[in-house]
N, C-alpha and C. Protein backbone atom coordinates (compact mmCIF):
# COMPACT_ATOMS: atom_id res chain seq x y z
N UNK A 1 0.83 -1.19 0.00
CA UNK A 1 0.00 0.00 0.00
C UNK A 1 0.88 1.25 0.00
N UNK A 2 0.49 2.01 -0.41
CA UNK A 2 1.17 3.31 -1.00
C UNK A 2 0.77 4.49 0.33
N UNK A 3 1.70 5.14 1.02
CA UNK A 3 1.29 6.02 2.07
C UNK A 3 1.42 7.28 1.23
N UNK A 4 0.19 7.64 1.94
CA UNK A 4 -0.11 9.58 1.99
C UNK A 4 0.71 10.03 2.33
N UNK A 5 2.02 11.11 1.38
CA UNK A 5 2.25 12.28 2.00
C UNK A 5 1.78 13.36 2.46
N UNK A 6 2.29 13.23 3.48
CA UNK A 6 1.32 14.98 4.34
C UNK A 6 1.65 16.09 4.25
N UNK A 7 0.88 16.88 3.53
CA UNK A 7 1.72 18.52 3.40
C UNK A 7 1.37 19.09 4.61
N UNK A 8 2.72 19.43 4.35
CA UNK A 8 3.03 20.31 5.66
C UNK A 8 2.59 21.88 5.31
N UNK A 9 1.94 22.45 6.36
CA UNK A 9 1.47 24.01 5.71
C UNK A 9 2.66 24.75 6.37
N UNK A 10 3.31 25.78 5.44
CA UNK A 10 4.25 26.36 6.07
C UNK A 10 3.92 27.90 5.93
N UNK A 11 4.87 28.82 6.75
CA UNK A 11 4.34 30.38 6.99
C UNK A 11 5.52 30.68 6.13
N UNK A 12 4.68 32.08 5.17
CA UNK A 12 5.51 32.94 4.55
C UNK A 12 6.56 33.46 5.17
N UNK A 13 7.60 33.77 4.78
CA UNK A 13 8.81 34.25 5.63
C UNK A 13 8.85 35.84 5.61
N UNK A 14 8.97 36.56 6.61
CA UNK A 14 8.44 38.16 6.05
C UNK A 14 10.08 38.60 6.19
N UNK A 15 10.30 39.35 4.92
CA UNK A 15 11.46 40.16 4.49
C UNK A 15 11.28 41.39 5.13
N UNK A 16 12.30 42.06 5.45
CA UNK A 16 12.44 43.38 6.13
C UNK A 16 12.92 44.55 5.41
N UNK A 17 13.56 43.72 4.53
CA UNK A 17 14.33 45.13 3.55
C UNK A 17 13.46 45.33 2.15
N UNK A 18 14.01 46.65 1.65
CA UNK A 18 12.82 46.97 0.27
C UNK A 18 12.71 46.11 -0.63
N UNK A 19 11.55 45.76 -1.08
CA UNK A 19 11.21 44.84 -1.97
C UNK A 19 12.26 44.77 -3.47
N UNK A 20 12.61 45.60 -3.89
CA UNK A 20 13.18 45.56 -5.14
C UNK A 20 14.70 45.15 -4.59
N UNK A 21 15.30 45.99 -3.37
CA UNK A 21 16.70 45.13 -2.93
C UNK A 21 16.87 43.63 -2.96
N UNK A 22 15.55 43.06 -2.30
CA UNK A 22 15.50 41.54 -2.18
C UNK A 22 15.44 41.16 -3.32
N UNK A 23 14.67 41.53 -4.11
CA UNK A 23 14.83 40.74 -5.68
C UNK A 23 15.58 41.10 -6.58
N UNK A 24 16.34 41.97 -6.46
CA UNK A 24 17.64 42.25 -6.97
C UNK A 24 18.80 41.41 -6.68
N UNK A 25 18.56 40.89 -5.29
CA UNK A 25 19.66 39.58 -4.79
C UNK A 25 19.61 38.31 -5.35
N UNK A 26 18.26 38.33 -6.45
CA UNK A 26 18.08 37.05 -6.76
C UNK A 26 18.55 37.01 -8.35
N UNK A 27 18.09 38.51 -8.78
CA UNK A 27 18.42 38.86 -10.05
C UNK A 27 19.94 38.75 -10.11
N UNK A 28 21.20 39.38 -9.41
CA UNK A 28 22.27 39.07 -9.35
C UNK A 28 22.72 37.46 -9.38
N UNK A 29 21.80 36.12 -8.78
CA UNK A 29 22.21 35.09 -8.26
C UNK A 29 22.25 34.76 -10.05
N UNK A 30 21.30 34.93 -10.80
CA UNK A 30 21.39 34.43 -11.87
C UNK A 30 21.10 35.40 -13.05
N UNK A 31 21.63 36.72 -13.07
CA UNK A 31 22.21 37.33 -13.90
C UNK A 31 23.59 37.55 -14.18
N UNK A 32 23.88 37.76 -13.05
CA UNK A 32 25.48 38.74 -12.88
C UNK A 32 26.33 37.54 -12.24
N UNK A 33 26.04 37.06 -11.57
CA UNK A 33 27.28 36.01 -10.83
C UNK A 33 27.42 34.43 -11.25
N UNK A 34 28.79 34.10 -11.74
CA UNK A 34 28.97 33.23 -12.66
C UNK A 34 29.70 31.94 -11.83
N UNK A 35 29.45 30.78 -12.16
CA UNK A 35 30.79 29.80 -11.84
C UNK A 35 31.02 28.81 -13.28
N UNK A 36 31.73 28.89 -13.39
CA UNK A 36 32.63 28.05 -14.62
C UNK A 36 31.30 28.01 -15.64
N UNK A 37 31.28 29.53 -15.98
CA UNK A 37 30.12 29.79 -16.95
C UNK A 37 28.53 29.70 -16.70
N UNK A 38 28.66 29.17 -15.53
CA UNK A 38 27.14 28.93 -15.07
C UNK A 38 26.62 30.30 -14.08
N UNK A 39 25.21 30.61 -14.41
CA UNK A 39 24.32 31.31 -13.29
C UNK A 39 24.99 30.59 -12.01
N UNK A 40 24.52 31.15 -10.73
CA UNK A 40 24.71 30.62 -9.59
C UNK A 40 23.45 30.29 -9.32
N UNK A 41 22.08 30.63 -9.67
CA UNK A 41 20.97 30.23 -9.50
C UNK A 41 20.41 29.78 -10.85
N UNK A 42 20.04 28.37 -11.32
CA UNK A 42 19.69 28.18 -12.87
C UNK A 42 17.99 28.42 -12.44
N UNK A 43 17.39 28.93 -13.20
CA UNK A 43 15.86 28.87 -13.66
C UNK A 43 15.55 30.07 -14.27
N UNK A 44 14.03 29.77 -14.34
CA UNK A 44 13.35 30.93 -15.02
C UNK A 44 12.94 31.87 -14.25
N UNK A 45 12.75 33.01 -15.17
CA UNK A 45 11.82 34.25 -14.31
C UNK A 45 10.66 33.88 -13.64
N UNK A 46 10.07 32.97 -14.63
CA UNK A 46 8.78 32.14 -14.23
C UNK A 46 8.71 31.63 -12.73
N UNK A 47 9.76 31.02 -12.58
CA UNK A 47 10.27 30.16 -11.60
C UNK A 47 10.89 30.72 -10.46
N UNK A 48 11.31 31.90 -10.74
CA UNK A 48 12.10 32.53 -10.01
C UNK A 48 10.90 33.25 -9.11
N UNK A 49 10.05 33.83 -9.96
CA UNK A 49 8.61 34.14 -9.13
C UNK A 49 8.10 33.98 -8.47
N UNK A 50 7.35 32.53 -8.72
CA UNK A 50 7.02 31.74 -7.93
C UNK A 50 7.68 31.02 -6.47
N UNK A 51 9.15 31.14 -6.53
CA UNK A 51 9.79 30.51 -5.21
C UNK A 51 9.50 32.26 -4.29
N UNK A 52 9.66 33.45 -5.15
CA UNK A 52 9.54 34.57 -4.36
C UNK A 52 8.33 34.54 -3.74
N UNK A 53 6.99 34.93 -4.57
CA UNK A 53 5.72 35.38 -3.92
C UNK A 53 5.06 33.97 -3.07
N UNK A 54 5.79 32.77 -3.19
CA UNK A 54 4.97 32.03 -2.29
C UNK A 54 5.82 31.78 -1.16
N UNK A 55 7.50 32.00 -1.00
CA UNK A 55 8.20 31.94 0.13
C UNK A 55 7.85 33.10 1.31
N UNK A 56 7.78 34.14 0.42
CA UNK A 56 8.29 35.44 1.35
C UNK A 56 6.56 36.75 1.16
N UNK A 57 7.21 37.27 2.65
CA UNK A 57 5.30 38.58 2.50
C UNK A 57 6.55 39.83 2.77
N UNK A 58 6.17 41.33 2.02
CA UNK A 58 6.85 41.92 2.54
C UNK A 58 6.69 42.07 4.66
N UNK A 59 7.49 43.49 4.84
CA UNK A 59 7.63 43.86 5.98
C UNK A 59 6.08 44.05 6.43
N UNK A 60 5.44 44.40 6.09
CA UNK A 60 3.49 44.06 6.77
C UNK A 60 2.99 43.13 6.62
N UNK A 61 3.82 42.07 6.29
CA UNK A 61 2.86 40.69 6.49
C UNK A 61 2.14 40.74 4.80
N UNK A 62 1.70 41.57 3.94
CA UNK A 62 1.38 40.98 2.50
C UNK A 62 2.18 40.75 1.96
N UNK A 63 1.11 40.26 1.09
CA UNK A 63 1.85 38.88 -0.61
C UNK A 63 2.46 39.93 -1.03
N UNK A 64 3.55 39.46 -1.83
CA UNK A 64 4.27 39.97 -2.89
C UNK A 64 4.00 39.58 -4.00
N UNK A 65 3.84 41.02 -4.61
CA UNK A 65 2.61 41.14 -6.75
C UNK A 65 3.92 40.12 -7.04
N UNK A 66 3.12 38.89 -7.83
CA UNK A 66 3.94 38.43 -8.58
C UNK A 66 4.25 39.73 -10.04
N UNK A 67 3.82 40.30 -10.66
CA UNK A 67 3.59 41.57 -11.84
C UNK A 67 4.81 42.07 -11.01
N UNK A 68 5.08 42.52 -10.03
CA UNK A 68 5.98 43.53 -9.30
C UNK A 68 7.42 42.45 -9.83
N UNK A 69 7.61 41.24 -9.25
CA UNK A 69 9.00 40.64 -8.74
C UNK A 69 9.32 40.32 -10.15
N UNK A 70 8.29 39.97 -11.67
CA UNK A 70 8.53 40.05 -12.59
C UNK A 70 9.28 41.06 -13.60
N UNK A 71 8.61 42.33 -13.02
CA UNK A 71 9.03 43.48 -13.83
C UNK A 71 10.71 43.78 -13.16
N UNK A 72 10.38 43.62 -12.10
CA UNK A 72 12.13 44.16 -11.11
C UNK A 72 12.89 42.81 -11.62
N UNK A 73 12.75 41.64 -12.39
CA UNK A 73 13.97 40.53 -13.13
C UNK A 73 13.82 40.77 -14.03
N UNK A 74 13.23 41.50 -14.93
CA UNK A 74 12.78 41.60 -16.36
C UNK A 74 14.41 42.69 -16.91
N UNK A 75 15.23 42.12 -17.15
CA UNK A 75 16.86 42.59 -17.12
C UNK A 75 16.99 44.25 -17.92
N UNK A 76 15.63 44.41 -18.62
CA UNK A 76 15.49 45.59 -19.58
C UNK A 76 15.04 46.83 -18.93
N UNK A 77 14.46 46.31 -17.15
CA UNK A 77 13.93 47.37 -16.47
C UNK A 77 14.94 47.65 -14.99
N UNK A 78 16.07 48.13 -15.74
CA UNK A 78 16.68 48.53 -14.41
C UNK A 78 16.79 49.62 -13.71
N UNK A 79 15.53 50.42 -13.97
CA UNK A 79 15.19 51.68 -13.31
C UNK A 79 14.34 51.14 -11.79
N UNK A 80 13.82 49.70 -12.27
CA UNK A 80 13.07 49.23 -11.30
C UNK A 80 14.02 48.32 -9.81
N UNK A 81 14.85 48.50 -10.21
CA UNK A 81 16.12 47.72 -9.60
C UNK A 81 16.53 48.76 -8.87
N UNK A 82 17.70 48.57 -7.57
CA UNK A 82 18.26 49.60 -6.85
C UNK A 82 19.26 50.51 -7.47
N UNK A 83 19.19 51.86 -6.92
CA UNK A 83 20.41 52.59 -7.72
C UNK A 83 21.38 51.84 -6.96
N UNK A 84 22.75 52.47 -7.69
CA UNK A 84 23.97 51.44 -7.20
C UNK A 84 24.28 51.64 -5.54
N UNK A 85 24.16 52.80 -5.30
CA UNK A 85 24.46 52.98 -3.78
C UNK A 85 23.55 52.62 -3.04
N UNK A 86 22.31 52.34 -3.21
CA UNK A 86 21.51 51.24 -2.40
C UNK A 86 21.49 49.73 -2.20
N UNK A 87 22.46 49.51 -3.43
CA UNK A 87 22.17 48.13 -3.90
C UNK A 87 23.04 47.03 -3.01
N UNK A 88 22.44 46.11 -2.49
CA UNK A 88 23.31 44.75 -2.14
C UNK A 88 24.21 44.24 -2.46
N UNK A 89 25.75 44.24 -2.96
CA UNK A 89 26.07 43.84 -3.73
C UNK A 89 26.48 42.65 -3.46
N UNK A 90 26.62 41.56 -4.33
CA UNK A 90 26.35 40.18 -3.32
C UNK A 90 27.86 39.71 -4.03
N UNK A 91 28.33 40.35 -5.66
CA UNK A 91 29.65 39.97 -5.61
C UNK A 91 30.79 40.13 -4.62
N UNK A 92 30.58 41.23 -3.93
CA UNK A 92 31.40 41.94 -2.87
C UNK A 92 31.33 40.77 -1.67
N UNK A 93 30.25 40.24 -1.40
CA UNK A 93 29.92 39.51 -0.14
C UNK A 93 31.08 37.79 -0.22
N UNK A 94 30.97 37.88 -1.35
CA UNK A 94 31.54 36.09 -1.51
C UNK A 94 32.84 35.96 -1.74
């Protein structure tokens, strides 16, 4: 007989810092930062979305617009991204 897995219900994780910083850290994981030619994060925007708006709520406890975390990876809109002196820089960190 085949057992039921049980989903486990889990709580959004609430981020503290500005929404476009955080997804700019992700945009860097697999835009900008490389190992032996590879992203450091492989997937899609699609995908990349989806692990955002269903992991994380901003700092008040709401959802995060999937439309929002799309447009801030969308690589053509980097007005929507941090200016540089706000920005995380995550090459610096590693």
């Amino acid at each position: 007989s085949l057992k039921k897995k049980k989903k486990t219900k889990t709580r959004k994780i609430c981020k503290e810092n500005k929404i476009n910083q955080f997804i700019d850290i992700h945009y860097q994981f697999t835009r900008e930062l490389f190992v032996d030619g590879k992203s450091m994060i492989d997937g899609s925007v699609n995908d990349l979305v989806a692990i955002i708006v269903n992991s994380y709520v901003d700092k008040d406890g709401k959802d995060i617009s999937p439309e929002t975390v799309k447009t801030i990876l969308t690589p053509s809109r980097t007005e929507k991204r941090p200016k540089q002196h706000k920005r995380i820089d995550i090459d610096k960190m590693l």
